[in-house]
C-alpha atoms as a PDB file:
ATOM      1  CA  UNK A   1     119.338 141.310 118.991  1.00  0.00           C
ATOM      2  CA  UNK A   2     122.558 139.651 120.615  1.00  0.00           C
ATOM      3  CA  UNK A   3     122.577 135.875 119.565  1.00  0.00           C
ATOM      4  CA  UNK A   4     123.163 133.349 122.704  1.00  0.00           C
ATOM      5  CA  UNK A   5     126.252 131.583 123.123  1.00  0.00           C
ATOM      6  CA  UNK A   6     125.053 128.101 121.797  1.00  0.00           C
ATOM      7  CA  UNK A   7     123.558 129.567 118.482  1.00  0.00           C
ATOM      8  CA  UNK A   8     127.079 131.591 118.058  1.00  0.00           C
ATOM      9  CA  UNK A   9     129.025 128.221 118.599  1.00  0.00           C
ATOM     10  CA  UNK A  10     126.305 126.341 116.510  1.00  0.00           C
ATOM     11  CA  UNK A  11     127.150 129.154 113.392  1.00  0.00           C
ATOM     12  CA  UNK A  12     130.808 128.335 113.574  1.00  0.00           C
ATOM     13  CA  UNK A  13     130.125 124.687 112.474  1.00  0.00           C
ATOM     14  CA  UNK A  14     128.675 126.268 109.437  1.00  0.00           C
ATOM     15  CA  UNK A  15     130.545 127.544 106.245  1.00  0.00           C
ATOM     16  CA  UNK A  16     129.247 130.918 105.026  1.00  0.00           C
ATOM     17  CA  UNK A  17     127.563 131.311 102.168  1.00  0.00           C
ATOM     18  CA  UNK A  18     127.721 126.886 101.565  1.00  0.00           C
ATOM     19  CA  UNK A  19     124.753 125.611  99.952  1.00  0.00           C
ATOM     20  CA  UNK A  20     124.904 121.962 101.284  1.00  0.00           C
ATOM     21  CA  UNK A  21     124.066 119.146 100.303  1.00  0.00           C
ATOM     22  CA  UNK A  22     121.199 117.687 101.970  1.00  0.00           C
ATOM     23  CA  UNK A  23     122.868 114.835 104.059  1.00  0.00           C
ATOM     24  CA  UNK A  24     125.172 116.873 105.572  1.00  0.00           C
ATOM     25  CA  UNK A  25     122.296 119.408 105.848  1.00  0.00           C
ATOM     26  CA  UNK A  26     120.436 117.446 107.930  1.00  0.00           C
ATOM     27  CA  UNK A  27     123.785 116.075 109.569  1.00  0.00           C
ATOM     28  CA  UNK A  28     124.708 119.361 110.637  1.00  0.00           C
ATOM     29  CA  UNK A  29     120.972 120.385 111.693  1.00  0.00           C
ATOM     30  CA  UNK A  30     121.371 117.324 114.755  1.00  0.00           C
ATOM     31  CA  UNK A  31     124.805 118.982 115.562  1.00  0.00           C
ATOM     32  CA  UNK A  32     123.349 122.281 115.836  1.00  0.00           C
ATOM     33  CA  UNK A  33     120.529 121.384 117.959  1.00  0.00           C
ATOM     34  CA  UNK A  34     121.936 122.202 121.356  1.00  0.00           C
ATOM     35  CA  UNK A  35     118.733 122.998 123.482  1.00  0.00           C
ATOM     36  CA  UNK A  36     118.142 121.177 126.874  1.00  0.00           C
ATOM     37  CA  UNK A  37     114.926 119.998 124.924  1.00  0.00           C
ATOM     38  CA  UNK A  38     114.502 117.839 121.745  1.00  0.00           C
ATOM     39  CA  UNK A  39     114.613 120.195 119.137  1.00  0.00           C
ATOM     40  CA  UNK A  40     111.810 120.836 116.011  1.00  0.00           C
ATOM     41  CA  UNK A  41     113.469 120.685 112.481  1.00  0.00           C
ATOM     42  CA  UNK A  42     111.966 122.556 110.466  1.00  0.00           C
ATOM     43  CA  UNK A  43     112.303 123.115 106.706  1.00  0.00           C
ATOM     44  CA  UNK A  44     111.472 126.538 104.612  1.00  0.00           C
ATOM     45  CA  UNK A  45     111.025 126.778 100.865  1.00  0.00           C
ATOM     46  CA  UNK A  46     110.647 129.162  98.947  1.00  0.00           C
ATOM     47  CA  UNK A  47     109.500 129.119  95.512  1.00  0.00           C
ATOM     48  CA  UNK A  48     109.327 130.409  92.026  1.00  0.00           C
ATOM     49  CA  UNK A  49     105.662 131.240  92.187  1.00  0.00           C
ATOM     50  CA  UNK A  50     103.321 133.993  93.158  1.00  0.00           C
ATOM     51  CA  UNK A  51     100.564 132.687  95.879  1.00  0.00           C
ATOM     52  CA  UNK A  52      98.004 136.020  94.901  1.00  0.00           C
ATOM     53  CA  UNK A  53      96.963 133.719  91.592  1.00  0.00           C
ATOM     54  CA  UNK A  54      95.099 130.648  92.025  1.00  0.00           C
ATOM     55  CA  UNK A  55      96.495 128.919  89.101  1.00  0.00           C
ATOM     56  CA  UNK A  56      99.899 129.057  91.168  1.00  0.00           C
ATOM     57  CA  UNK A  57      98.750 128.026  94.670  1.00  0.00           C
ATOM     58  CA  UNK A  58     101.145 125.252  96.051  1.00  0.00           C
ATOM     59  CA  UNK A  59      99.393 123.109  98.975  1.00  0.00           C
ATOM     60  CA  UNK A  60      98.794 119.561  99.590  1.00  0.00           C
ATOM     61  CA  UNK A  61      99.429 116.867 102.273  1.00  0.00           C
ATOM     62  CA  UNK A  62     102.079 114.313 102.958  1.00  0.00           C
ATOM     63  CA  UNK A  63     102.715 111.228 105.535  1.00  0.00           C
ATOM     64  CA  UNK A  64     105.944 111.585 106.627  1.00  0.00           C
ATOM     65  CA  UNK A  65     107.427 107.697 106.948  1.00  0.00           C
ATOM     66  CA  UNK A  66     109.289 108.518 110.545  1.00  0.00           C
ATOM     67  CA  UNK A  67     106.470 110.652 111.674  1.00  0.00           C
ATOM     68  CA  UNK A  68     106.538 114.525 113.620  1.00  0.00           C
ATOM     69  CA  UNK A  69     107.495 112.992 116.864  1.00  0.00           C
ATOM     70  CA  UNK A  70     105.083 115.293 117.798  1.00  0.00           C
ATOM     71  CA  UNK A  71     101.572 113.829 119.495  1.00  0.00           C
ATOM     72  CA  UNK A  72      98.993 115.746 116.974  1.00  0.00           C
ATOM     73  CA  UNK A  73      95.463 116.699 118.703  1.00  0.00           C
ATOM     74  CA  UNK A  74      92.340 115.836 116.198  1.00  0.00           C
ATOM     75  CA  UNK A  75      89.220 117.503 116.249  1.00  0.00           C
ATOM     76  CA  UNK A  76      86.413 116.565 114.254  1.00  0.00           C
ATOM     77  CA  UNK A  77      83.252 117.775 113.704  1.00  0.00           C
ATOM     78  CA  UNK A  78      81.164 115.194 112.866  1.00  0.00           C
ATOM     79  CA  UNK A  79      77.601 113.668 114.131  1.00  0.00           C
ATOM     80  CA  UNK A  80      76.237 110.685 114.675  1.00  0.00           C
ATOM     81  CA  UNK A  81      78.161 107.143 112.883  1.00  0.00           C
ATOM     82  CA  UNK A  82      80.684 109.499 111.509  1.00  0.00           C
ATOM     83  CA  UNK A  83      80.899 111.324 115.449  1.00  0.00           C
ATOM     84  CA  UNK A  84      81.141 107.415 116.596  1.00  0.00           C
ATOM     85  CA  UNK A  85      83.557 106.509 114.188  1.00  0.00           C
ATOM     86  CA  UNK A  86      85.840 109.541 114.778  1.00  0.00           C
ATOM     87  CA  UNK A  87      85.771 108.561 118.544  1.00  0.00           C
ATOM     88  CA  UNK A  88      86.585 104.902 118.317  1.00  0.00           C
ATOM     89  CA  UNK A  89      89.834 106.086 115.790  1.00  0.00           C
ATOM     90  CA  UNK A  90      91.208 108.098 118.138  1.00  0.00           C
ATOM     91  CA  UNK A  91      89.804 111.977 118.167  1.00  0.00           C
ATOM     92  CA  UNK A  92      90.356 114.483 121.058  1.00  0.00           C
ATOM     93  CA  UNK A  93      87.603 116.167 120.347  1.00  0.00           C
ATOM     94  CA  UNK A  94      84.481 115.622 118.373  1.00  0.00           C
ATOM     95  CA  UNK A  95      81.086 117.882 117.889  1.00  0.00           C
ATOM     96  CA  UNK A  96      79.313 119.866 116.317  1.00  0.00           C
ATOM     97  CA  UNK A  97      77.694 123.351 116.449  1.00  0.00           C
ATOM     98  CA  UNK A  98      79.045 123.318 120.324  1.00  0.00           C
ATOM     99  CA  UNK A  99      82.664 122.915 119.134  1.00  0.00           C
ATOM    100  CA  UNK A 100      82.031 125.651 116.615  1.00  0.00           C
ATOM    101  CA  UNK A 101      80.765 128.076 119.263  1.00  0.00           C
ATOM    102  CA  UNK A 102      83.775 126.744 122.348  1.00  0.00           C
ATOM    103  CA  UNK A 103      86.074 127.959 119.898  1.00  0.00           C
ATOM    104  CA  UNK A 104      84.066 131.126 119.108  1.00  0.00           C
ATOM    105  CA  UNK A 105      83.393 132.317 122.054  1.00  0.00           C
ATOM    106  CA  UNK A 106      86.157 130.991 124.241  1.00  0.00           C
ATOM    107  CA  UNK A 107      88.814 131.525 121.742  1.00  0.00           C
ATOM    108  CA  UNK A 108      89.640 127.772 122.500  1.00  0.00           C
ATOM    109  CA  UNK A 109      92.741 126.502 120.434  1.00  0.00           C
ATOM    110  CA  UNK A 110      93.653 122.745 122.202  1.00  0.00           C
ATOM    111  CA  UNK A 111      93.826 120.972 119.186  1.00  0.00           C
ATOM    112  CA  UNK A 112      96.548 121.008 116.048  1.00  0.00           C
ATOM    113  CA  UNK A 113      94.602 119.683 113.272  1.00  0.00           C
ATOM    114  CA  UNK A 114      90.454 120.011 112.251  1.00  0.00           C
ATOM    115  CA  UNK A 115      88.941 117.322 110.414  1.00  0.00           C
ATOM    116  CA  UNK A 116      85.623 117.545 109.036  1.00  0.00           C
ATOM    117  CA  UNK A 117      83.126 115.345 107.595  1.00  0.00           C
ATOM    118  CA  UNK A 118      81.443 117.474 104.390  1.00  0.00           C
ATOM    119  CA  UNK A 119      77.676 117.684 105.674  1.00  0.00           C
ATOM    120  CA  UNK A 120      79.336 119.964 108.794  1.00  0.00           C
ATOM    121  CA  UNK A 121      81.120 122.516 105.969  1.00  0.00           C
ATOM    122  CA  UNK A 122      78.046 124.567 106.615  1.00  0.00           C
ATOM    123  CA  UNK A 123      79.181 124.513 110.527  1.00  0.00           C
ATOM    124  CA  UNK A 124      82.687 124.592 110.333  1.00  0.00           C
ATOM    125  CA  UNK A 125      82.456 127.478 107.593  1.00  0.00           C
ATOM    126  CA  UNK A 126      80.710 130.270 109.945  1.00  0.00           C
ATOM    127  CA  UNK A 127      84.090 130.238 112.102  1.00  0.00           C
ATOM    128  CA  UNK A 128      86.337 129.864 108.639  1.00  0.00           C
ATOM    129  CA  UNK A 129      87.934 133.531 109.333  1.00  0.00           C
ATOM    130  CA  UNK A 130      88.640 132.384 112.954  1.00  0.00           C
ATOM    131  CA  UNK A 131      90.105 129.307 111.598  1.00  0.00           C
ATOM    132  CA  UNK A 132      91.199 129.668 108.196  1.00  0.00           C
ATOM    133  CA  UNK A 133      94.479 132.864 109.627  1.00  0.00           C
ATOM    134  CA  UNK A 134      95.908 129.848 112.249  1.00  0.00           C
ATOM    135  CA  UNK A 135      95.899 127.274 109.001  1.00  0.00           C
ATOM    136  CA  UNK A 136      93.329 125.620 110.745  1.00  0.00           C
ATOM    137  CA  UNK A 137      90.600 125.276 108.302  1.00  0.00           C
ATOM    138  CA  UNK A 138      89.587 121.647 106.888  1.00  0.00           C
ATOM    139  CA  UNK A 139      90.129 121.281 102.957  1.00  0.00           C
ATOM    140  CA  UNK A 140      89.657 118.481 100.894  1.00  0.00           C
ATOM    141  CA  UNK A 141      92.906 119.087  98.978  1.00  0.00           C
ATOM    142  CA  UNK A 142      94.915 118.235 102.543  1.00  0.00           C
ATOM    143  CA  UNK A 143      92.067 115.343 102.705  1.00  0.00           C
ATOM    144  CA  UNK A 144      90.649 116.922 105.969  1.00  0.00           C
ATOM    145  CA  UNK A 145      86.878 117.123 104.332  1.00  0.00           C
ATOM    146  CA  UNK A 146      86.072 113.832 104.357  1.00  0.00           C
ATOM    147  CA  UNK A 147      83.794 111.004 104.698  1.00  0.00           C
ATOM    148  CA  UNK A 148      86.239 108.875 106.023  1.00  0.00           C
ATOM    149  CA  UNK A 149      87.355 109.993 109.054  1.00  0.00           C
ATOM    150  CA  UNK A 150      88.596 107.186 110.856  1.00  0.00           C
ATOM    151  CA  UNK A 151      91.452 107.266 107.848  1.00  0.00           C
ATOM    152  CA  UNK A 152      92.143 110.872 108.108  1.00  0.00           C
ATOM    153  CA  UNK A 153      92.705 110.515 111.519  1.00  0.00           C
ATOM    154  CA  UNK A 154      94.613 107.535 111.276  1.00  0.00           C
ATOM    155  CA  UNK A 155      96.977 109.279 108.688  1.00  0.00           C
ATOM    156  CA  UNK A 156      97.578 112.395 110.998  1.00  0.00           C
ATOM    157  CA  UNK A 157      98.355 110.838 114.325  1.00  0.00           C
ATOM    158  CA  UNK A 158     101.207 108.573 112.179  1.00  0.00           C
ATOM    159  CA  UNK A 159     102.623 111.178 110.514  1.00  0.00           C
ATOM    160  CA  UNK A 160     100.540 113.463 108.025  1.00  0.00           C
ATOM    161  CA  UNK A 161     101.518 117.273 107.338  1.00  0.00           C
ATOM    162  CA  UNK A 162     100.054 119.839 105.871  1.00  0.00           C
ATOM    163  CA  UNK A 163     102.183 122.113 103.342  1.00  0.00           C
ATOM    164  CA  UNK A 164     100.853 125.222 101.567  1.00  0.00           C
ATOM    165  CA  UNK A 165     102.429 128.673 100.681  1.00  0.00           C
ATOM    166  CA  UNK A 166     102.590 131.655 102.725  1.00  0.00           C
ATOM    167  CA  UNK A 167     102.062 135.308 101.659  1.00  0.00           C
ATOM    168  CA  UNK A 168     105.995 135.130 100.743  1.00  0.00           C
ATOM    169  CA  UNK A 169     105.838 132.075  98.582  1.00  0.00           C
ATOM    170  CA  UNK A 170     107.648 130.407 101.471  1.00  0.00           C
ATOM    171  CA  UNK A 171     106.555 127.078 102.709  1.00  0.00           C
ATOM    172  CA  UNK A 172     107.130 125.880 106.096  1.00  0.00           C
ATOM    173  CA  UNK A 173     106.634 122.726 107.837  1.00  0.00           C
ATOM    174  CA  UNK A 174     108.220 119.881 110.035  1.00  0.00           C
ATOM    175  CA  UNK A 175     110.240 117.190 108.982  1.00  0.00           C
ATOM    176  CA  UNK A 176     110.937 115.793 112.404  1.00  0.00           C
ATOM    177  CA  UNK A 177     112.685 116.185 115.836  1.00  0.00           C
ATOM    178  CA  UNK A 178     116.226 116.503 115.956  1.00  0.00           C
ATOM    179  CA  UNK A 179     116.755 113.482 117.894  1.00  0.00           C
ATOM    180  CA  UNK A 180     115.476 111.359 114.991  1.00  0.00           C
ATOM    181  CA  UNK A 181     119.377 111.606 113.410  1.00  0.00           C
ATOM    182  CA  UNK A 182     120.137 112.475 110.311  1.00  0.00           C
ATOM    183  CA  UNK A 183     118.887 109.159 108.506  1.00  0.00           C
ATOM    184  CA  UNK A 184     115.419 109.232 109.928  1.00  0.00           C
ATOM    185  CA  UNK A 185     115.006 113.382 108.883  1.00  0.00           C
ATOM    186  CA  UNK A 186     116.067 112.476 105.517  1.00  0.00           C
ATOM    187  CA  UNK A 187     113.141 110.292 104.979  1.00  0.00           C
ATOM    188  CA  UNK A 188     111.155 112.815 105.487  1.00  0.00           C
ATOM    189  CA  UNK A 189     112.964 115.657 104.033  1.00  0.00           C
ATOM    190  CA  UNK A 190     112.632 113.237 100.969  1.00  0.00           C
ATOM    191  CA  UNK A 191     108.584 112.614 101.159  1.00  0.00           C
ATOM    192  CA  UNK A 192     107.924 116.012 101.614  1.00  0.00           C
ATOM    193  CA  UNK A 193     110.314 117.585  98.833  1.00  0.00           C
ATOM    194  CA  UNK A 194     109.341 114.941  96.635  1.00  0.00           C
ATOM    195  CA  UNK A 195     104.930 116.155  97.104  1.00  0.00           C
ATOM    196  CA  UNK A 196     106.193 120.237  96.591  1.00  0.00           C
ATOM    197  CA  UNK A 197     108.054 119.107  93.531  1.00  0.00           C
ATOM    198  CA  UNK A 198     105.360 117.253  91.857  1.00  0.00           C
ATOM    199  CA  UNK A 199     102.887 119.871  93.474  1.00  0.00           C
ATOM    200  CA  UNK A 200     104.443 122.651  90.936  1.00  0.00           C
ATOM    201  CA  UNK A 201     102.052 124.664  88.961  1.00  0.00           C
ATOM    202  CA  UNK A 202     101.685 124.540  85.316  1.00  0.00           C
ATOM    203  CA  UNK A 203     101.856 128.480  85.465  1.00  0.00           C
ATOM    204  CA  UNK A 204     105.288 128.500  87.304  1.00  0.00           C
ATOM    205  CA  UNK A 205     107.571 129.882  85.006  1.00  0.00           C
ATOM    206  CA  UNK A 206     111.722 130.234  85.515  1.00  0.00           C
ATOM    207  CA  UNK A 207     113.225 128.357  89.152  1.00  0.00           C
ATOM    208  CA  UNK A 208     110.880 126.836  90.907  1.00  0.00           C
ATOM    209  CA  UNK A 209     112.817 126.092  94.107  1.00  0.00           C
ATOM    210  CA  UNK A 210     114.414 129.134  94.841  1.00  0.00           C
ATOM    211  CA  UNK A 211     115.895 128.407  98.028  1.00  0.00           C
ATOM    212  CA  UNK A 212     115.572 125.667 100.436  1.00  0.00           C
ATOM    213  CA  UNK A 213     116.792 125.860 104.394  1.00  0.00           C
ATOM    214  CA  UNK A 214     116.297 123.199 107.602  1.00  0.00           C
ATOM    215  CA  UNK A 215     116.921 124.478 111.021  1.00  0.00           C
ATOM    216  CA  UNK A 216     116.102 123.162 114.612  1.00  0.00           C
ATOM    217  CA  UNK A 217     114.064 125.500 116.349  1.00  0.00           C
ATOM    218  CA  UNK A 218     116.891 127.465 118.563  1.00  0.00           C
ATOM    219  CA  UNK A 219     119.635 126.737 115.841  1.00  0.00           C
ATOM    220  CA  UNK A 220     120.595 128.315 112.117  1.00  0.00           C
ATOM    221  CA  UNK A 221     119.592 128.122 108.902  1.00  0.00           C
ATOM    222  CA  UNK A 222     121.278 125.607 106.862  1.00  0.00           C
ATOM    223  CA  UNK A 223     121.314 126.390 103.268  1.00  0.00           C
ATOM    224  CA  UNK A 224     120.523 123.439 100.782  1.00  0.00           C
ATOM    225  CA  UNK A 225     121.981 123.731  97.114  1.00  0.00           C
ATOM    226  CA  UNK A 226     118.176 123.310  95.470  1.00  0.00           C
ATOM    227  CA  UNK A 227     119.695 121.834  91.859  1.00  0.00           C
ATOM    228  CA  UNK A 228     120.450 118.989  93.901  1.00  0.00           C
ATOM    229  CA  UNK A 229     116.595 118.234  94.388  1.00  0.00           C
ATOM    230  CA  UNK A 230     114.996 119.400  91.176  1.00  0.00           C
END
């Protein structure tokens, strides 16, 4: 597939086959972000583990100090003081079974994040294979089952991520929007390289980070030299 004009001019600024440092990574990912819109940056790792074994799962969560920039929808299934509590901190959404069965039988999707209080597991758990392929599914690991949701919620709308391997041992997750600059990106590149690296397995064996790339979401991968982060 022919490349647009703006990518082909946005590849020049690159040096082939560079692995950059990541300042002038992240630099280079605002300069490259040439959209009429603001611009996700995104960054992909891939590591030196294999995601089939459990004792080499990498996943976790991370506030990111400058935020998404994106506005994150909650929904929370929760009843009662917890349904209350969820409310007054700021949910989009919060139910119970009827959430459950909206999304079942409406294939209903407005929301980025599910929190859930652990009494509703039993709930949320009957639509797990309807949430669990979109990376929707609450886990305590991420802190999404939890008692305290007005803290969960709190932590998501200011910033919170979740990262956790794909099938090819890649992660992938936002660090920002491109209009943060350079400065404000590397805060968060920093958080969230910082939770993979102490995230790594005991059973990882050889280079963990195998390769690590940012891009904007209509620009190139930019290749960061990983021995500069380990």
């Amino acid at each position: 597939m022919k490349k647009g004009k703006k990518y082909q001019d946005s590849v020049k600024l690159l040096e082939k086959g560079k692995l950059y440092d990541p300042a002038d990574a992240l630099d280079l990912v605002c300069k490259t972000a040439t959209a009429k819109f603001d611009e996700t940056v995104e960054l992909h790792v891939k590591l030196g583990v294999d995601s089939r074994h459990a004792d080499q799962q990498v996943r976790g969560a991370v506030v990111l100090p400058n935020g998404t920039g994106k506005d994150v929808r909650v929904l929370v299934f929760a009843r009662e003081g917890k349904a209350d509590e969820a409310k007054a901190a700021g949910a989009d959404y919060v139910g119970a079974e009827e959430l459950a069965q909206k999304i079942q039988s409406e294939n209903w999707f407005d929301f980025d994040v599910v929190v859930a209080t652990p009494d509703m597991m039993g709930v949320v758990g009957r639509i797990g294979r309807i949430l669990g392929p979109k990376g929707l599914m609450p886990n305590p690991k991420a802190g999404t089952v939890t008692p305290d949701v007005a803290k969960a919620i709190a932590e998501i709308k200011s910033g919170k991520i979740e990262y956790r391997l794909d099938k090819s041992n890649i992660i992938h997750c936002p660090i920002g929007k491109a209009s943060f600059g350079a400065e404000k990106l590397a805060g968060n590149f920093d958080a969230l390289m910082s939770a993979v690296i102490k995230a790594k397995p005991a059973a990882a064996k050889g280079q963990y980070l195998r390769s690590v790339t940012v891009a904007s979401t209509m620009g190139p991968g930019i290749k960061i030299n990983p021995t500069k982060l380990a």
